[in-house]
C-alpha atoms as a PDB file:
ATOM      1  CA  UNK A   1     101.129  95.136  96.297  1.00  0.00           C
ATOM      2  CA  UNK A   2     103.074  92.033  97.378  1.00  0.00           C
ATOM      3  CA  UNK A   3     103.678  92.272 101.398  1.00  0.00           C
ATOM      4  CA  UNK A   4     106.032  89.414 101.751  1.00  0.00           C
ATOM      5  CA  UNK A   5     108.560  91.053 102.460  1.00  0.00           C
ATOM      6  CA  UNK A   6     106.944  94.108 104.654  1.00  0.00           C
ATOM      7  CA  UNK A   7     107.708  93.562 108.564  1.00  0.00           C
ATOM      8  CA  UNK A   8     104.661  92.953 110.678  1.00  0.00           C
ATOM      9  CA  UNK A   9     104.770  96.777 111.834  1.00  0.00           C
ATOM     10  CA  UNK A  10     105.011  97.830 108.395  1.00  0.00           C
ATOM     11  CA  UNK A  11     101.835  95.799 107.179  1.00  0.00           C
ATOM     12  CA  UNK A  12      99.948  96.976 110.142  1.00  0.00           C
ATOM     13  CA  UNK A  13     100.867 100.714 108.954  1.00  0.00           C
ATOM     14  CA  UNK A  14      99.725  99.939 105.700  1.00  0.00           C
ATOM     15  CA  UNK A  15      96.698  98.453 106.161  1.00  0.00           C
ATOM     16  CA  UNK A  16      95.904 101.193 108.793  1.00  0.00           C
ATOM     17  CA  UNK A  17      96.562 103.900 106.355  1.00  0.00           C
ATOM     18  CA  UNK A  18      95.167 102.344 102.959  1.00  0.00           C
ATOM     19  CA  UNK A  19      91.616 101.384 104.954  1.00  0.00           C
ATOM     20  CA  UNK A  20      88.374 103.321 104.289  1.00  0.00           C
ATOM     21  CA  UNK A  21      87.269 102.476 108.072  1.00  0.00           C
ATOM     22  CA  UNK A  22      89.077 102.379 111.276  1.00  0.00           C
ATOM     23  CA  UNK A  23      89.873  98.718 112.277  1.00  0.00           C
ATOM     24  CA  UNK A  24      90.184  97.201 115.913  1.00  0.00           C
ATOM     25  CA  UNK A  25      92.918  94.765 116.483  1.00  0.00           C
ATOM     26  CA  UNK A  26      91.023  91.579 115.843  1.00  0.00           C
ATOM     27  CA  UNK A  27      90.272  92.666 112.900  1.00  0.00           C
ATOM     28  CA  UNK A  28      93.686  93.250 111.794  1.00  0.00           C
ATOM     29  CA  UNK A  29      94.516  89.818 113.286  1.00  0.00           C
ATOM     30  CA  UNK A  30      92.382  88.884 110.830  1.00  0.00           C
ATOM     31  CA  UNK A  31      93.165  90.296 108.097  1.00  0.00           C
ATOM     32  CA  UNK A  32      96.802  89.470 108.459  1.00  0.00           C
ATOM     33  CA  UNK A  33      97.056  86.246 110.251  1.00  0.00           C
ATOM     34  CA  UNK A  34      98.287  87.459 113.381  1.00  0.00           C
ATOM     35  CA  UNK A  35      97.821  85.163 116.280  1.00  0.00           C
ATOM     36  CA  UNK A  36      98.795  87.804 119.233  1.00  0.00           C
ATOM     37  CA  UNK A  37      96.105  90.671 120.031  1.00  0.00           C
ATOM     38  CA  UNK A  38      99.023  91.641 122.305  1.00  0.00           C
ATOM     39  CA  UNK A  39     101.561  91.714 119.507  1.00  0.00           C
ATOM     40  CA  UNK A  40      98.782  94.292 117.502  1.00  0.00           C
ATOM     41  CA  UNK A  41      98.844  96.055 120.420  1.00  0.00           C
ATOM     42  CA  UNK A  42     102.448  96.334 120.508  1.00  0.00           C
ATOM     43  CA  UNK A  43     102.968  97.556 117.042  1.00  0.00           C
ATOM     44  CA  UNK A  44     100.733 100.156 117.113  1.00  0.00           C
ATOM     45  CA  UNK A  45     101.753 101.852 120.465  1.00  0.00           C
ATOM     46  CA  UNK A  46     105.385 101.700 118.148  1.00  0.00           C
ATOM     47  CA  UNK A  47     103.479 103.162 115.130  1.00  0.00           C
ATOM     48  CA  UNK A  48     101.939 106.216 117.476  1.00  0.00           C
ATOM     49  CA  UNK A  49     105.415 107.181 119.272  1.00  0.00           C
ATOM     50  CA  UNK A  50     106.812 107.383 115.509  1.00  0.00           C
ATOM     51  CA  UNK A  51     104.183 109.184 114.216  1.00  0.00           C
ATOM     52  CA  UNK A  52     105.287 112.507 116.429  1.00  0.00           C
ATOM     53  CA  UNK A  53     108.366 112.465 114.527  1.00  0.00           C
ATOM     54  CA  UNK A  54     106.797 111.022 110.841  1.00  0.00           C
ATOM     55  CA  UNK A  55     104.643 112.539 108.032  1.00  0.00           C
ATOM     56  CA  UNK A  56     101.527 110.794 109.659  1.00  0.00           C
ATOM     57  CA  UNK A  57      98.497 110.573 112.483  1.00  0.00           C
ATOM     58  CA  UNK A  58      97.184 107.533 114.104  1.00  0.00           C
ATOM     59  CA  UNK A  59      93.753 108.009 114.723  1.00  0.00           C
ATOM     60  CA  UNK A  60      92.325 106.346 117.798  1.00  0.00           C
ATOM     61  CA  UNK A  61      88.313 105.854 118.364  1.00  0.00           C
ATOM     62  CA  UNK A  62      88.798 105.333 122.144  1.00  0.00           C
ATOM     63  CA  UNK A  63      87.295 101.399 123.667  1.00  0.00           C
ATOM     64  CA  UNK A  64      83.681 102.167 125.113  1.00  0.00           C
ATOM     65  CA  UNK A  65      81.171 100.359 127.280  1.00  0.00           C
ATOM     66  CA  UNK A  66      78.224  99.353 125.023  1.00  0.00           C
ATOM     67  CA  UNK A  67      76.193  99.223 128.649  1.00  0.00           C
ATOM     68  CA  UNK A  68      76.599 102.357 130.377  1.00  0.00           C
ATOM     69  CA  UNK A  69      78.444 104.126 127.456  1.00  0.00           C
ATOM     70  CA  UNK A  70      81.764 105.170 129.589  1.00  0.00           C
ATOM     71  CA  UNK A  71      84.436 105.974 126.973  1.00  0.00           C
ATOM     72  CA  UNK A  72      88.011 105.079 128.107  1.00  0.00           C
ATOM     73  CA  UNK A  73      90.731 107.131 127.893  1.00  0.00           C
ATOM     74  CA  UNK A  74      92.622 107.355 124.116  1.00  0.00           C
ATOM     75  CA  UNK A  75      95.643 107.253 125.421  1.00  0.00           C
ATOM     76  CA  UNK A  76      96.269 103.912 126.666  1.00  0.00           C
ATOM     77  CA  UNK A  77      96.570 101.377 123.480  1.00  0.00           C
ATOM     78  CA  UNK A  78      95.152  98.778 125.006  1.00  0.00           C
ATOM     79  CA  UNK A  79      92.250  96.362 125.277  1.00  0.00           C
ATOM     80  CA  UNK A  80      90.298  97.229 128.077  1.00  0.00           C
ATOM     81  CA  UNK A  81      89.102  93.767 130.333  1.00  0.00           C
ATOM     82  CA  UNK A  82      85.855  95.674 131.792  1.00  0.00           C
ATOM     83  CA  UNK A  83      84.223  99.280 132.582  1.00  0.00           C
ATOM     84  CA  UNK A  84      85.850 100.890 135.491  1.00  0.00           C
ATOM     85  CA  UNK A  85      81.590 102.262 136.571  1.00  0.00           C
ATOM     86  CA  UNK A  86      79.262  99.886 135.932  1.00  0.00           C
ATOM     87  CA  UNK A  87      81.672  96.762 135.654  1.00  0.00           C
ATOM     88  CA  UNK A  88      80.670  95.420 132.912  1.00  0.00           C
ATOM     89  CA  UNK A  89      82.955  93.067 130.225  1.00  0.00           C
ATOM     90  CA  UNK A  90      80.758  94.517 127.345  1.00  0.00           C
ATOM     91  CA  UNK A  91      83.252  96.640 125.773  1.00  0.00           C
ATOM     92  CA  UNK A  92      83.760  98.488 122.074  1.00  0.00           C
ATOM     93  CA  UNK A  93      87.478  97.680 121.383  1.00  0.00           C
ATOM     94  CA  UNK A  94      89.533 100.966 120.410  1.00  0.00           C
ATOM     95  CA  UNK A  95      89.952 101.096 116.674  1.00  0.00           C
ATOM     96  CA  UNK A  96      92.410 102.918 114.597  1.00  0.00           C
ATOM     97  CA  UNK A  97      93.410 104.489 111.495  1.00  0.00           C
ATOM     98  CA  UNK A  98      96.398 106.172 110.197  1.00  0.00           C
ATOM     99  CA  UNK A  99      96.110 109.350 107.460  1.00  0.00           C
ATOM    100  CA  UNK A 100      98.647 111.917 106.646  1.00  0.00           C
ATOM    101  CA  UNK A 101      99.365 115.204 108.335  1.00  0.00           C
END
């Protein structure tokens, strides 16, 4: 499938929904040659406020701390800095995935 001419939001949905695993954002920085984390970030918060109204479901494994095991809350698409208990910067980015209703 040639993507040249897909919008950054619309490769990001497409990669989403054509992956076998769920993918954080640095690794669809990588994949795509985004420089931004923000910018992922951005696009997908779009991609889950049109999904309420679209044929399809982003699926969001919620950021956790790999020391204490505190899972942060799904809703905010966002890269956490640290764990709000034990502090630490040791943190499981949120990942996502996008299937069909």
């Amino acid at each position: 499938m040639n993507t040249d001419f897909l919008t950054t939001r619309e490769k990001i949905f497409f990669l989403l929904s054509y992956s076998d695993e769920p993918l954080s954002a640095r690794e669809i920085m990588r994949r795509l040659d985004i420089r931004k984390e923000k910018e992922i970030y951005d696009h997908i918060e779009h991609l889950a406020r049109s999904s309420k109204r679209k044929g399809y479901t982003l699926i969001i494994i919620p950021a956790r701390c790999k020391s204490c095991g505190y899972t942060f809350n799904s809703e905010k698409i966002k890269r956490p800095s640290r764990c709000p208990v034990c502090k630490s910067e040791k943190i499981e980015m949120p990942k996502f995935l996008i299937r069909n209703k």
